[in-house]
C-alpha atoms as a PDB file:
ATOM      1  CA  UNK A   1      91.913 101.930 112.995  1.00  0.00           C
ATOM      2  CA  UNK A   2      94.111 103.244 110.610  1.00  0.00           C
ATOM      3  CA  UNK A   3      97.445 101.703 110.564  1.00  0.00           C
ATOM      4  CA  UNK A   4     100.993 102.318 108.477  1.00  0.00           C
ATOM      5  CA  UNK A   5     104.278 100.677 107.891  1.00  0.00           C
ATOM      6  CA  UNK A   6     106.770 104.048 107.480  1.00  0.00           C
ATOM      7  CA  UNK A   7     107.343 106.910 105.951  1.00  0.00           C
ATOM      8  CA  UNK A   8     108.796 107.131 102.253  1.00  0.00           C
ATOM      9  CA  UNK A   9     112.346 107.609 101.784  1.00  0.00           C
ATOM     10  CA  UNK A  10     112.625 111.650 101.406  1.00  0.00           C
ATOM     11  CA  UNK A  11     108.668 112.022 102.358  1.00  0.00           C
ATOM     12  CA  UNK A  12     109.933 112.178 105.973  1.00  0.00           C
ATOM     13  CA  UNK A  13     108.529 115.737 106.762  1.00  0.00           C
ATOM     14  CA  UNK A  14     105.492 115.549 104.802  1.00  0.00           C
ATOM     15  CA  UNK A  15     104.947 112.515 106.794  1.00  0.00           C
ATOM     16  CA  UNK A  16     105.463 114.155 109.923  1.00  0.00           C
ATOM     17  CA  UNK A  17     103.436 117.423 109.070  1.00  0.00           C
ATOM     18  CA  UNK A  18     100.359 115.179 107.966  1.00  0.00           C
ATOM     19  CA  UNK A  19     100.639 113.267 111.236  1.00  0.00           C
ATOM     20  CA  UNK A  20     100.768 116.813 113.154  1.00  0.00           C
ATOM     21  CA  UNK A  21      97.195 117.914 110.716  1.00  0.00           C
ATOM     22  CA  UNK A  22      95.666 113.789 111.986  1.00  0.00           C
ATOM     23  CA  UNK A  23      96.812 114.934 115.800  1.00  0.00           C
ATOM     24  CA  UNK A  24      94.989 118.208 115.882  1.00  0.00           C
ATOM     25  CA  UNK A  25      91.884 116.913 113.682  1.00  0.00           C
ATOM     26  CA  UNK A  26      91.067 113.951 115.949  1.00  0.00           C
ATOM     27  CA  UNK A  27      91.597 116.506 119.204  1.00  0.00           C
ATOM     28  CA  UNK A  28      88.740 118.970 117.291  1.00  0.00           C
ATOM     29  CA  UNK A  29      86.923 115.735 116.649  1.00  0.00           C
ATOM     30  CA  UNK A  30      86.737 114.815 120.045  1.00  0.00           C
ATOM     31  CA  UNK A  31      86.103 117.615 121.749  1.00  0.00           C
ATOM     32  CA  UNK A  32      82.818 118.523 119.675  1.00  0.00           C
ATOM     33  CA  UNK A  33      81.961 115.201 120.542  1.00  0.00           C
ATOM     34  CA  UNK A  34      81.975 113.267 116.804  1.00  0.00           C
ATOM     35  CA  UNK A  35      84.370 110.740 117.955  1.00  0.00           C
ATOM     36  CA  UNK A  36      84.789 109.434 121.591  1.00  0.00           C
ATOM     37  CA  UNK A  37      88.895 109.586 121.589  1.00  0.00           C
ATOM     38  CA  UNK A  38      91.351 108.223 119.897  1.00  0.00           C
ATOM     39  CA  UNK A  39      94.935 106.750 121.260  1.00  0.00           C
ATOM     40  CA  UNK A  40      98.252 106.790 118.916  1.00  0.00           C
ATOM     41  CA  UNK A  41     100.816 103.627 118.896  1.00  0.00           C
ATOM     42  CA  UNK A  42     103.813 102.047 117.702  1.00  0.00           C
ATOM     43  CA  UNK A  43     104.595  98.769 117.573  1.00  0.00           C
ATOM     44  CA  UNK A  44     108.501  97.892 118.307  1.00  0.00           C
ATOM     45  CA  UNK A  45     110.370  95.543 115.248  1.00  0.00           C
ATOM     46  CA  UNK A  46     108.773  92.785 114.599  1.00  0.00           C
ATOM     47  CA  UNK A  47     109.521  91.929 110.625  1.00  0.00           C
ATOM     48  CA  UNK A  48     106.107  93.336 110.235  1.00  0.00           C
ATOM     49  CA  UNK A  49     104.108  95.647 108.149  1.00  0.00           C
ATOM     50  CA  UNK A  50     102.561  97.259 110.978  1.00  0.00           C
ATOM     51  CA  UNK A  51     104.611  99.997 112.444  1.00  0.00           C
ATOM     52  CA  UNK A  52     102.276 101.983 113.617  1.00  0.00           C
ATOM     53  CA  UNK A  53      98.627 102.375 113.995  1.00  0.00           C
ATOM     54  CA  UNK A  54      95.857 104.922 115.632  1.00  0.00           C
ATOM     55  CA  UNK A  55      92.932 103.622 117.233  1.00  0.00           C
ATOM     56  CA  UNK A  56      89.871 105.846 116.835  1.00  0.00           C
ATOM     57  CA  UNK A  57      87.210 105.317 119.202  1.00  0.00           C
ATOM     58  CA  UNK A  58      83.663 106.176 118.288  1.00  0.00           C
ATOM     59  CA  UNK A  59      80.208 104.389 117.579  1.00  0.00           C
ATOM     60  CA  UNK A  60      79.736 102.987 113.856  1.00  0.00           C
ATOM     61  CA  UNK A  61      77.832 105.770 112.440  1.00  0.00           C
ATOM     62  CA  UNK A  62      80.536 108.320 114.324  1.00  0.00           C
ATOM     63  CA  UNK A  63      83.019 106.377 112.630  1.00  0.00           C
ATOM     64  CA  UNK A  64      81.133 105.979 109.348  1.00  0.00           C
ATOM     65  CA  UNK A  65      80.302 109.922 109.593  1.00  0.00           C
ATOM     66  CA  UNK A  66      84.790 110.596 110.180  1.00  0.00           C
ATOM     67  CA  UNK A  67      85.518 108.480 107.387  1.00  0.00           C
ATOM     68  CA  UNK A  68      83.114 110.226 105.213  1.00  0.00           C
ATOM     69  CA  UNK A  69      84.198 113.797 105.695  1.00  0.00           C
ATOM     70  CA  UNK A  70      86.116 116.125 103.914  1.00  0.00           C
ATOM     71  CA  UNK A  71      89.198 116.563 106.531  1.00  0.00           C
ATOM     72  CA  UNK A  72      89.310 113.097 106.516  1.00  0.00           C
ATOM     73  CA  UNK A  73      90.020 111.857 103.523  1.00  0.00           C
ATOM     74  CA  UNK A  74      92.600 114.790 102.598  1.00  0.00           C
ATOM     75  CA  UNK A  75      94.445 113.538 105.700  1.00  0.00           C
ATOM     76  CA  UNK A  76      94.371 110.095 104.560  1.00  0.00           C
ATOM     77  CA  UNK A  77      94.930 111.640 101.272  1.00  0.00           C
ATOM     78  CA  UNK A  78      98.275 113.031 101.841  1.00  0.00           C
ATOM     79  CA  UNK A  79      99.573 110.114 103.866  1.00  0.00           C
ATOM     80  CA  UNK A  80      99.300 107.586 101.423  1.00  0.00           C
ATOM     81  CA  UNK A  81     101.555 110.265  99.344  1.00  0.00           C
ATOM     82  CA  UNK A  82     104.067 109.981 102.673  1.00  0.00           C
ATOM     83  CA  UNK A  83     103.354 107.031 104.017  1.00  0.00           C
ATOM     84  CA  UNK A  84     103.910 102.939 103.249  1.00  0.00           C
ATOM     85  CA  UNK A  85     101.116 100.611 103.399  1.00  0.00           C
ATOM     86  CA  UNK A  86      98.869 102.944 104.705  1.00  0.00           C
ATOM     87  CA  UNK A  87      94.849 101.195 105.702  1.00  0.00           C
ATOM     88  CA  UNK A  88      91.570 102.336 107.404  1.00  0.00           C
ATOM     89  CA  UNK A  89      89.701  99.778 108.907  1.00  0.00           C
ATOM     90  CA  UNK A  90      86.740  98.985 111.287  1.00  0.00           C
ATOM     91  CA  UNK A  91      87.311  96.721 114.338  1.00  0.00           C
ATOM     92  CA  UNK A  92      84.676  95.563 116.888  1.00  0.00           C
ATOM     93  CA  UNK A  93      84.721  95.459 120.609  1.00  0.00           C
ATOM     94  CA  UNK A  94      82.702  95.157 123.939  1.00  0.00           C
ATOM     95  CA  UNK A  95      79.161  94.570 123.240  1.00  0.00           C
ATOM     96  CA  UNK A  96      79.777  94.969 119.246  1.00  0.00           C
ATOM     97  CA  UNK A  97      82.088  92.167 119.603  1.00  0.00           C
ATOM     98  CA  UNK A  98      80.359  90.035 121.011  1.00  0.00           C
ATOM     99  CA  UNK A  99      77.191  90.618 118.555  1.00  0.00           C
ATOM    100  CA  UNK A 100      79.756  89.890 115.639  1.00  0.00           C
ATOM    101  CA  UNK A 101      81.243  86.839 117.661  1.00  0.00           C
ATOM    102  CA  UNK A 102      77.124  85.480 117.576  1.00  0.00           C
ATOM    103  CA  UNK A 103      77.037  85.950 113.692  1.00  0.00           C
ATOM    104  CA  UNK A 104      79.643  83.900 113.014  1.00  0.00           C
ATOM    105  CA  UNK A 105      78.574  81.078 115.759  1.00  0.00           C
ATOM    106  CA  UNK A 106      75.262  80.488 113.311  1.00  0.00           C
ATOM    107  CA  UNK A 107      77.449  80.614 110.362  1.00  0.00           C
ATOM    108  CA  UNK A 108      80.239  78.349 111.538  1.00  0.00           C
ATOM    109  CA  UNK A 109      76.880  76.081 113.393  1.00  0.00           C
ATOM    110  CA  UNK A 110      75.286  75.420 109.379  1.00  0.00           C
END
């Protein structure tokens, strides 16, 4: 997931240009088949520092190998220079999920 609160006061275009180079980048990534698709949203008022996030869809080492690359990281790159409270995280679900749900029933268990 990587998520963001806005864009910088006068960073507006360069915020919008980088998130035109993330929208084309994803579509080559999915359609060589590195990630398995992605879906863009934002998230109405809520007092929050979430505004906005994009869910990238992939197994971990797909997602391991996209955060690792080049492209990548200069796209992240330039929208931390445009962008507010900009983060890249890892989220489980389905079967992941419910492996990481398991590890934590022994922990919380001791």
């Amino acid at each position: 997931m990587v998520g963001w609160n806005r864009a910088m006061p006068g960073r507006e275009a360069a915020a919008n240009e980088t998130f035109g180079k993330w929208q084309m980048f994803l579509m080559q990534e999915q359609g060589a088949g590195r990630i398995q698709g992605f879906e863009h949203y934002l998230i109405q008022a809520h007092g929050g520092d979430l505004n906005g996030f994009t869910m990238v869809k992939g197994s971990y080492s797909q997602l391991t190998a996209l955060e690792g690359g080049e492209v990548f990281i200069q796209i992240i790159t330039e929208a931390m220079h445009s962008m507010q409270d900009m983060g890249v995280t890892k989220a489980f679900t389905g079967e992941a999920m419910m492996n990481q749900m398991g590890r934590w029933q022994k922990v919380w268990a001791k």
